[in-house]
PDB file of N, CA and C in Angstrom:
ATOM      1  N   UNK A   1     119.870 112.523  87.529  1.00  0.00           N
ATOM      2  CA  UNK A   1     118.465 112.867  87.362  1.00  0.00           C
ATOM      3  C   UNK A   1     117.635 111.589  87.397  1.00  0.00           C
ATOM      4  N   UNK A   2     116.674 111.317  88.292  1.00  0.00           N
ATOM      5  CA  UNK A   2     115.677 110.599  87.978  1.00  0.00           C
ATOM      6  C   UNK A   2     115.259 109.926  86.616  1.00  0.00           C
ATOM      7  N   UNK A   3     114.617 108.849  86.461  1.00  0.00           N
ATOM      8  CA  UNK A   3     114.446 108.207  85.047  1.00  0.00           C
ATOM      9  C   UNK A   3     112.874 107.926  85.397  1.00  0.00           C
ATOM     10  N   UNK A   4     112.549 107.448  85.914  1.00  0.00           N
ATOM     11  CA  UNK A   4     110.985 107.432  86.370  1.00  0.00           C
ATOM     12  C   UNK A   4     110.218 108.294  86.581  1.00  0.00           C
ATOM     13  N   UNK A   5     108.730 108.178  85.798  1.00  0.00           N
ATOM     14  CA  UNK A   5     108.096 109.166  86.009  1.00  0.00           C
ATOM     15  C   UNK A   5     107.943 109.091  87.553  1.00  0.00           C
ATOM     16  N   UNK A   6     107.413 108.628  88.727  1.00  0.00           N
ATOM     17  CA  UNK A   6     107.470 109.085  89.899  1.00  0.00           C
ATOM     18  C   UNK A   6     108.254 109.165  90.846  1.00  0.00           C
ATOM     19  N   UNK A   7     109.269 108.999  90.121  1.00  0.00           N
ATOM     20  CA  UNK A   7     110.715 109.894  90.702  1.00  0.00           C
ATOM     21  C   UNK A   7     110.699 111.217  90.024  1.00  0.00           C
ATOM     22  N   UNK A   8     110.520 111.120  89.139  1.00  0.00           N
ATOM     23  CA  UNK A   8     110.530 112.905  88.385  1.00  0.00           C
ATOM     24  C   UNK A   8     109.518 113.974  89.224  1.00  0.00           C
ATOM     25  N   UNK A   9     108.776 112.881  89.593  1.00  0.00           N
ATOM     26  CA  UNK A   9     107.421 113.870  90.160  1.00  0.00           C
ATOM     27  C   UNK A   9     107.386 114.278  91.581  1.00  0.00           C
ATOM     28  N   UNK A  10     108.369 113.320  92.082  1.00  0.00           N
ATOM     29  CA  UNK A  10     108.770 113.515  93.697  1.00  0.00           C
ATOM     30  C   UNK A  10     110.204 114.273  93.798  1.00  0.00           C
ATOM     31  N   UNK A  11     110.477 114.612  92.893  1.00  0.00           N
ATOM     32  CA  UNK A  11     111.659 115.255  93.092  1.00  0.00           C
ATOM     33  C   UNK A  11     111.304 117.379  92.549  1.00  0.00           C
ATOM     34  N   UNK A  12     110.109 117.421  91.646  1.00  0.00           N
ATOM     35  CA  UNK A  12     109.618 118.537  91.778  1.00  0.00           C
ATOM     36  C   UNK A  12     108.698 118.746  93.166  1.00  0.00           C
ATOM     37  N   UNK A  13     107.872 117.564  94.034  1.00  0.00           N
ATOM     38  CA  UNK A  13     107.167 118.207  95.014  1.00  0.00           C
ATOM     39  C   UNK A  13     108.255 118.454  96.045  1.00  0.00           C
ATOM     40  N   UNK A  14     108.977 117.974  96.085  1.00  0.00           N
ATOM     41  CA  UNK A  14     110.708 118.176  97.098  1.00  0.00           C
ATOM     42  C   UNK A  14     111.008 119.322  96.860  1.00  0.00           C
ATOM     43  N   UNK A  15     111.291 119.668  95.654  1.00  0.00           N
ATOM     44  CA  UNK A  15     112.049 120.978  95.592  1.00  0.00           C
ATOM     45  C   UNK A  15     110.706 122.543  95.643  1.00  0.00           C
ATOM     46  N   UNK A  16     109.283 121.867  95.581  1.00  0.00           N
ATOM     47  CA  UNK A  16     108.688 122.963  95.887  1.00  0.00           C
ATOM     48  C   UNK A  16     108.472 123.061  97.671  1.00  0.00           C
ATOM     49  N   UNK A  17     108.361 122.124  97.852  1.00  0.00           N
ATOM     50  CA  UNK A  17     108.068 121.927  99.434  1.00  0.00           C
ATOM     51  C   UNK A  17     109.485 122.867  99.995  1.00  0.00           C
ATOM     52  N   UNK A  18     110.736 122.197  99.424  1.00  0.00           N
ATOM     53  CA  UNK A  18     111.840 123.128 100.207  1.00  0.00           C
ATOM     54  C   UNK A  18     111.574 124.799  99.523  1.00  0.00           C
ATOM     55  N   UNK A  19     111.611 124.835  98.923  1.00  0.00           N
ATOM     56  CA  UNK A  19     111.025 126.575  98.281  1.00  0.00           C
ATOM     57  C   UNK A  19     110.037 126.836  99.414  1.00  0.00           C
ATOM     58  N   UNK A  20     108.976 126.379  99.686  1.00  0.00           N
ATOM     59  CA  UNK A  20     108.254 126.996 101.040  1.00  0.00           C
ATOM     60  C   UNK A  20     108.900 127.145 101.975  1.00  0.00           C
ATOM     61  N   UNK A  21     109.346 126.062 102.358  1.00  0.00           N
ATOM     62  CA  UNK A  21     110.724 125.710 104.198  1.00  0.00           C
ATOM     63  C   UNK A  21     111.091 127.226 104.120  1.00  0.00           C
ATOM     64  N   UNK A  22     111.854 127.486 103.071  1.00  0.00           N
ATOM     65  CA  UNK A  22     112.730 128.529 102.932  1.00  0.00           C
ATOM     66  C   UNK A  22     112.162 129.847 103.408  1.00  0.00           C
ATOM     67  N   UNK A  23     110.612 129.960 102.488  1.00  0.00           N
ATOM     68  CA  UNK A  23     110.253 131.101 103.051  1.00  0.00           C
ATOM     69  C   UNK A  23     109.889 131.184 104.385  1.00  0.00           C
ATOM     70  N   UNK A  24     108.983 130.450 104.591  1.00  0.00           N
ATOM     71  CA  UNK A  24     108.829 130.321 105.933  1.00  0.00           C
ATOM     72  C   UNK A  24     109.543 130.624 106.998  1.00  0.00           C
ATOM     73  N   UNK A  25     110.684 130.120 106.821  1.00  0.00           N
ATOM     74  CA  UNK A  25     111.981 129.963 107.601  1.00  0.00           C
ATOM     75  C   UNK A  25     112.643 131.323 108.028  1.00  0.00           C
ATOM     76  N   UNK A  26     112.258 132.343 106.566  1.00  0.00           N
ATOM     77  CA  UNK A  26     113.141 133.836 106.258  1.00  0.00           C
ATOM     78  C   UNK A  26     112.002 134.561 107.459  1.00  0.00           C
ATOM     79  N   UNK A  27     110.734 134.202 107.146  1.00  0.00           N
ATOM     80  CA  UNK A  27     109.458 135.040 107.305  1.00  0.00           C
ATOM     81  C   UNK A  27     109.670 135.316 108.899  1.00  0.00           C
ATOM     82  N   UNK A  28     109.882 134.032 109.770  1.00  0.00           N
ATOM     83  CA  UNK A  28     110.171 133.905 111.420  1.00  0.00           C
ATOM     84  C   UNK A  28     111.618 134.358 111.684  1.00  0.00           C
ATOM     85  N   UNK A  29     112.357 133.791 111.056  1.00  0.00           N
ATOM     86  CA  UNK A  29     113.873 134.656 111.503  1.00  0.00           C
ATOM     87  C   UNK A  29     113.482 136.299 111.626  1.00  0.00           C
ATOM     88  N   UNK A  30     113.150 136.757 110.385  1.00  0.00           N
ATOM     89  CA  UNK A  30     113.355 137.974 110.246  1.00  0.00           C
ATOM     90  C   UNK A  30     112.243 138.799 110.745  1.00  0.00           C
ATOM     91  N   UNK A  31     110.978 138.431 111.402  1.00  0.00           N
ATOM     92  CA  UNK A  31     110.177 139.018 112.379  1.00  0.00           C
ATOM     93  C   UNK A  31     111.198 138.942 113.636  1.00  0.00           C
ATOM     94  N   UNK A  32     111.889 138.053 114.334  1.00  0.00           N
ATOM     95  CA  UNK A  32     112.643 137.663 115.364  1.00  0.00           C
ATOM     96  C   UNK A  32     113.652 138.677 115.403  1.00  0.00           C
ATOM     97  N   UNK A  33     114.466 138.762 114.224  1.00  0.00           N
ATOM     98  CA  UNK A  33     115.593 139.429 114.570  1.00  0.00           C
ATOM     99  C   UNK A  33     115.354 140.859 114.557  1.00  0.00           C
ATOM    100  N   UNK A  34     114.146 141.371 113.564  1.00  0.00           N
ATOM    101  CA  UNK A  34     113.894 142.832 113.730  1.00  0.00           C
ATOM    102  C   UNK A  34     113.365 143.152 115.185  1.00  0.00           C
ATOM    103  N   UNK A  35     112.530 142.317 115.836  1.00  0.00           N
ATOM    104  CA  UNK A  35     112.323 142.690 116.905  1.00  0.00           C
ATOM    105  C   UNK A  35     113.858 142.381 117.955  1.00  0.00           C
ATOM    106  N   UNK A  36     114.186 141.954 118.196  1.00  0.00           N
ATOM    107  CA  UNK A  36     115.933 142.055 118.698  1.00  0.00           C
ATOM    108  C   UNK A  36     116.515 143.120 118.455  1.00  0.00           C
ATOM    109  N   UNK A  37     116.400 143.484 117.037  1.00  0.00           N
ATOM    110  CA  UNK A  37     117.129 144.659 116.903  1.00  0.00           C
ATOM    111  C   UNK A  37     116.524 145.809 117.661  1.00  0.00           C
ATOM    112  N   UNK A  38     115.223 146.263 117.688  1.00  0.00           N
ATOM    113  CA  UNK A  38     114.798 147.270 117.836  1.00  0.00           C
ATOM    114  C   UNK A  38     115.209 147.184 119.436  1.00  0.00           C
ATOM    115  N   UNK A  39     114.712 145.887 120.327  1.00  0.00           N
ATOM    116  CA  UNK A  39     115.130 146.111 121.320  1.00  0.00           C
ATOM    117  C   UNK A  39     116.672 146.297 121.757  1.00  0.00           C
ATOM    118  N   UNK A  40     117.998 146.187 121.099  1.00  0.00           N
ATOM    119  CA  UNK A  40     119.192 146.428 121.064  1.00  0.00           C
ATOM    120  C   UNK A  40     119.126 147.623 121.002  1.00  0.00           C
ATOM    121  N   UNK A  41     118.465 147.905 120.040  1.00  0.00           N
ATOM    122  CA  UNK A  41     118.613 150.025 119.483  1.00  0.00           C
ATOM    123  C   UNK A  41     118.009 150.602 120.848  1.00  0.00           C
ATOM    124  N   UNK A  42     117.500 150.093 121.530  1.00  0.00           N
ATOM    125  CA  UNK A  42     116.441 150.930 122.347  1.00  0.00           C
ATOM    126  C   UNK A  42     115.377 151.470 121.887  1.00  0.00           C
ATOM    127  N   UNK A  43     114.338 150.892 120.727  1.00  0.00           N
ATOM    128  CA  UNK A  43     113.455 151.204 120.208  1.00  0.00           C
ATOM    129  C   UNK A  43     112.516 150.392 121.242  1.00  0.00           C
ATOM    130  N   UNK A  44     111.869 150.826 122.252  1.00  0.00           N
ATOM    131  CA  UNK A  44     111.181 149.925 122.799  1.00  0.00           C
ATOM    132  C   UNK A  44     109.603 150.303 122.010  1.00  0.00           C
ATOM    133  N   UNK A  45     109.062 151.007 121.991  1.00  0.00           N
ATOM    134  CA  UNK A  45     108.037 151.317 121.335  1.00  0.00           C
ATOM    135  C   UNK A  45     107.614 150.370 119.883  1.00  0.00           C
ATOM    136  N   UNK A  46     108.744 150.814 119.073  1.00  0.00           N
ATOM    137  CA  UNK A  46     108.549 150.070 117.638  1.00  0.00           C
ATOM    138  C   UNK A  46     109.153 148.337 118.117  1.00  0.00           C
ATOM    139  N   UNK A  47     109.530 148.395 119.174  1.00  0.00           N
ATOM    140  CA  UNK A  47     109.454 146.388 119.784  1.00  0.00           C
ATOM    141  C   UNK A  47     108.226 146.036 119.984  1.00  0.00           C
ATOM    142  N   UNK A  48     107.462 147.114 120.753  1.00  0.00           N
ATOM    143  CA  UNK A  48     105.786 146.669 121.625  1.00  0.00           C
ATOM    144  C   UNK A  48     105.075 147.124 120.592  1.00  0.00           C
ATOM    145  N   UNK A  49     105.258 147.526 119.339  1.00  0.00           N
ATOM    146  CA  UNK A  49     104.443 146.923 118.208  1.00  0.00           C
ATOM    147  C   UNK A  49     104.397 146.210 117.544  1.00  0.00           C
ATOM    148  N   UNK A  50     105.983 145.926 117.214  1.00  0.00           N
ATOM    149  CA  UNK A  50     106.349 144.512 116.209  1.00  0.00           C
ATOM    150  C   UNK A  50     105.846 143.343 116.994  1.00  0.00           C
ATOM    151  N   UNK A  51     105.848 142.917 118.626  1.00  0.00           N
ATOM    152  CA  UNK A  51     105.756 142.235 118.975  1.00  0.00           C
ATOM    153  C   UNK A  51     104.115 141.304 118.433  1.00  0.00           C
ATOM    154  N   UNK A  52     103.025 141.881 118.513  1.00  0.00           N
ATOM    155  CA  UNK A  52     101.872 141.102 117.750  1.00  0.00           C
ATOM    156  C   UNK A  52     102.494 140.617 116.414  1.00  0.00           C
ATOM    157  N   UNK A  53     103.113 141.083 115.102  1.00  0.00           N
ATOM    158  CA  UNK A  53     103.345 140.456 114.269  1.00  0.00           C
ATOM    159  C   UNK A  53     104.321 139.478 114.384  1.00  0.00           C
ATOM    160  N   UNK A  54     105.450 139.496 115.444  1.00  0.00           N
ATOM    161  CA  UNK A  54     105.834 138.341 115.499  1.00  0.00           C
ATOM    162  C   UNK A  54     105.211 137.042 116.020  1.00  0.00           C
ATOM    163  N   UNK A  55     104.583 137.285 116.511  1.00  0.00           N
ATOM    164  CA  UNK A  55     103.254 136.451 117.552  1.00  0.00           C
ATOM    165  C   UNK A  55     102.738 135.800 116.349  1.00  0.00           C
ATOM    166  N   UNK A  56     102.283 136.067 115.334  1.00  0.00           N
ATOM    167  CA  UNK A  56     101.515 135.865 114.307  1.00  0.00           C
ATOM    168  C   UNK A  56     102.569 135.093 113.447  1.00  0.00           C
ATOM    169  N   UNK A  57     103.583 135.434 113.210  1.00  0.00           N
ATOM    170  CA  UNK A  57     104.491 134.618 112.130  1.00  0.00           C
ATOM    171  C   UNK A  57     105.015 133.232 113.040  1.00  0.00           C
ATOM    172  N   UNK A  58     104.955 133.662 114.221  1.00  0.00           N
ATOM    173  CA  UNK A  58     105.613 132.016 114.959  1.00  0.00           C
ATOM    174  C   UNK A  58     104.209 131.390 115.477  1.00  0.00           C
ATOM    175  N   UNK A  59     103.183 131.777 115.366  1.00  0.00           N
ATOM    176  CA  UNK A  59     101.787 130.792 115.134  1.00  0.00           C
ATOM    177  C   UNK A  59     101.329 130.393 113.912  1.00  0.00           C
ATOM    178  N   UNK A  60     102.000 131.015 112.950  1.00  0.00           N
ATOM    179  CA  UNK A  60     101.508 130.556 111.868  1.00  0.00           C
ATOM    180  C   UNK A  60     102.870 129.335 111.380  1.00  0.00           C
ATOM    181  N   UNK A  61     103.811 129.390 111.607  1.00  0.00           N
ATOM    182  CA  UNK A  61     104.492 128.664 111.296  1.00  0.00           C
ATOM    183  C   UNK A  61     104.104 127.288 112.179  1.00  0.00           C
ATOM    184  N   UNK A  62     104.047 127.172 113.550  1.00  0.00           N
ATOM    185  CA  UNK A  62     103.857 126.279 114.520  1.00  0.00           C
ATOM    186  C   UNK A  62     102.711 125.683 113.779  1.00  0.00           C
ATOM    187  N   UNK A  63     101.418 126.381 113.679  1.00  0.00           N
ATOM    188  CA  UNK A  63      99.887 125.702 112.964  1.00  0.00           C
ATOM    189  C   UNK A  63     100.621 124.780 111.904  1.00  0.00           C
ATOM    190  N   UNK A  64     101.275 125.088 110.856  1.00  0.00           N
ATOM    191  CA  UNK A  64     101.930 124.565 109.811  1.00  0.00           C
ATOM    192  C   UNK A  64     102.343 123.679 110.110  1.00  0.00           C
ATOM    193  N   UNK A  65     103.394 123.440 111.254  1.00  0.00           N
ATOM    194  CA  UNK A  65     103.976 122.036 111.501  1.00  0.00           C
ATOM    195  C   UNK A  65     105.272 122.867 111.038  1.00  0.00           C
ATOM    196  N   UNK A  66     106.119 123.608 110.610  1.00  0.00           N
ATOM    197  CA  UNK A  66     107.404 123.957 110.360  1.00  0.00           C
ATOM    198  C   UNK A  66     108.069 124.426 111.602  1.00  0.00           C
ATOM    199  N   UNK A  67     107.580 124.593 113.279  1.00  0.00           N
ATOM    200  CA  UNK A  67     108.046 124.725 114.144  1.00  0.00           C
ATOM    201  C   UNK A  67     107.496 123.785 115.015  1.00  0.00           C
ATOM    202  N   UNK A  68     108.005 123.216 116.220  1.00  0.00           N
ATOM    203  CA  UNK A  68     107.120 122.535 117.203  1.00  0.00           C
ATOM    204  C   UNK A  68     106.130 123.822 117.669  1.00  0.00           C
ATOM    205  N   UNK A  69     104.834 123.562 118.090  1.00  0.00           N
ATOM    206  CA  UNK A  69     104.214 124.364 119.144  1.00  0.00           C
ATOM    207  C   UNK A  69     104.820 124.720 120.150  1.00  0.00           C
ATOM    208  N   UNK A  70     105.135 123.942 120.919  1.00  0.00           N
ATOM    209  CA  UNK A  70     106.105 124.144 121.816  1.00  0.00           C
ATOM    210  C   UNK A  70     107.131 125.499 122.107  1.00  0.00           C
ATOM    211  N   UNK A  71     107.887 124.905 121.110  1.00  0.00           N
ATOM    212  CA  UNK A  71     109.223 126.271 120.674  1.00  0.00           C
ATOM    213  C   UNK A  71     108.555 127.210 120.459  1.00  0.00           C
ATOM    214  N   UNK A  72     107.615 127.562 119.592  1.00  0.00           N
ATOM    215  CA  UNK A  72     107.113 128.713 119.331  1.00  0.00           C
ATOM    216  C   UNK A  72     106.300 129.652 120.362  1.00  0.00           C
ATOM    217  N   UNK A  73     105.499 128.971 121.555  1.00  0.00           N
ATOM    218  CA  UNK A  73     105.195 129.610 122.593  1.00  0.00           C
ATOM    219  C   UNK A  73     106.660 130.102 123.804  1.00  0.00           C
ATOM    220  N   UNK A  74     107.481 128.624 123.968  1.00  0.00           N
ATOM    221  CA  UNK A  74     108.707 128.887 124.041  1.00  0.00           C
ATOM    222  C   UNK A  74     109.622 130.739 123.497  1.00  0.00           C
ATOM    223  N   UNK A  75     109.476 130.934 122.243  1.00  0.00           N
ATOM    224  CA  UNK A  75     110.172 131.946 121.969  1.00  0.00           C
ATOM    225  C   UNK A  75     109.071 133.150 121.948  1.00  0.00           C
ATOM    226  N   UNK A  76     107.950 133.106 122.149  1.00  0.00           N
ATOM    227  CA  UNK A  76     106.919 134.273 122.465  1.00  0.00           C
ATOM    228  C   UNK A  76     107.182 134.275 123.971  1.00  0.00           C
ATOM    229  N   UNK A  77     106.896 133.560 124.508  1.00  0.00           N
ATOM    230  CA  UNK A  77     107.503 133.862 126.251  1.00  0.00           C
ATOM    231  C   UNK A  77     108.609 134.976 126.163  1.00  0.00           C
ATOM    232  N   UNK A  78     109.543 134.132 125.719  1.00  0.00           N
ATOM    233  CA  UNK A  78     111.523 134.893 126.047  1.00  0.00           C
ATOM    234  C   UNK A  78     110.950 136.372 125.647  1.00  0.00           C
ATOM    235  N   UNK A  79     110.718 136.552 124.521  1.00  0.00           N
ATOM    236  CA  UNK A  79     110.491 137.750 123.582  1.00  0.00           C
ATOM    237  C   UNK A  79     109.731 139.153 124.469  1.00  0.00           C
ATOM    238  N   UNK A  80     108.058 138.117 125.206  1.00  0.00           N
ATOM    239  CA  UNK A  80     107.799 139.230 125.680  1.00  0.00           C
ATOM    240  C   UNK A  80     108.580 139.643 127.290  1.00  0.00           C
ATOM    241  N   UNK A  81     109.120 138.841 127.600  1.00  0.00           N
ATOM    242  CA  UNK A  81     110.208 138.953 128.909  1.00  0.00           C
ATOM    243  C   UNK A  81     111.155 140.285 128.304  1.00  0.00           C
ATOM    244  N   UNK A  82     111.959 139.712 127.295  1.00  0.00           N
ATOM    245  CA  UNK A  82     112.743 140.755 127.234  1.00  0.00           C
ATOM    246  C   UNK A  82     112.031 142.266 126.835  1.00  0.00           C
ATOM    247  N   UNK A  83     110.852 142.148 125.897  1.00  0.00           N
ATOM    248  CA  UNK A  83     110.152 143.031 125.724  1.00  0.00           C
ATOM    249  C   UNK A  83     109.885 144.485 126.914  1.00  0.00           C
ATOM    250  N   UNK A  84     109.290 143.316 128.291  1.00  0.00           N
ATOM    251  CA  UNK A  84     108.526 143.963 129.402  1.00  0.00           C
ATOM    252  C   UNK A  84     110.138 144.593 129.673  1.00  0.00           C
ATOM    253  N   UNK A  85     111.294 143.481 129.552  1.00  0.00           N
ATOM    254  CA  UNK A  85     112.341 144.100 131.015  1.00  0.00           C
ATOM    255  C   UNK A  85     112.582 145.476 130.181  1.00  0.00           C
ATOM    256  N   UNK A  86     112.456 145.872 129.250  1.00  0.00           N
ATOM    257  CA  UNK A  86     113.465 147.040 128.612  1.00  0.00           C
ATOM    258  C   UNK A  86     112.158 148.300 128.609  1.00  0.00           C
ATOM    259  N   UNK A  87     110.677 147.730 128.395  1.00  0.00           N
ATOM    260  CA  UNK A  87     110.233 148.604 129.199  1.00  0.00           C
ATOM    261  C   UNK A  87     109.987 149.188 130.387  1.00  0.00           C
ATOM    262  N   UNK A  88     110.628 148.413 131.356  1.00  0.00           N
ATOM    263  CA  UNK A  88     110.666 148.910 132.651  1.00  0.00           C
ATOM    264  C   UNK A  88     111.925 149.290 133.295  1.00  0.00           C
TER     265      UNK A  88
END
């Protein structure tokens, strides 16, 4: 354990900062994979709705800085690709 007060104090903003990562982290996986799933199930419908909220959780993460911009337009591309192919 730390002995200094600003070691004590950097070691609670560490462990709150990773407590965010985390959610964050759950919040984009698990928009991602529900939409995967639905498109696996053949739910294309409940995909071409989830798809705006995933849009929204991988821009909000990217704005944040917890994804590159990049990747995150990156995996909205793939998404609505696979999206369109299973509706057509």
């Amino acid at each position: 354990m730390p002995q200094r007060k600003n070691a004590i104090k950097a070691l609670k903003v560490s462990e709150t900062k990773r407590v965010k990562n985390l959610r964050r982290q759950k919040k984009v996986k698990t928009a991602v994979k529900s939409l995967a799933k639905d498109l696996a199930t053949q739910k294309v419908d409940q995909a071409r709705d989830a798809l705006p909220k995933t849009y929204k959780e991988l821009d909000k993460a990217a704005a944040k800085g917890f994804i590159h911009p990049n990747k995150a337009a990156r995996l909205k591309s793939r998404l609505t690709k696979k999206v369109n192919a299973a509706k057509a």
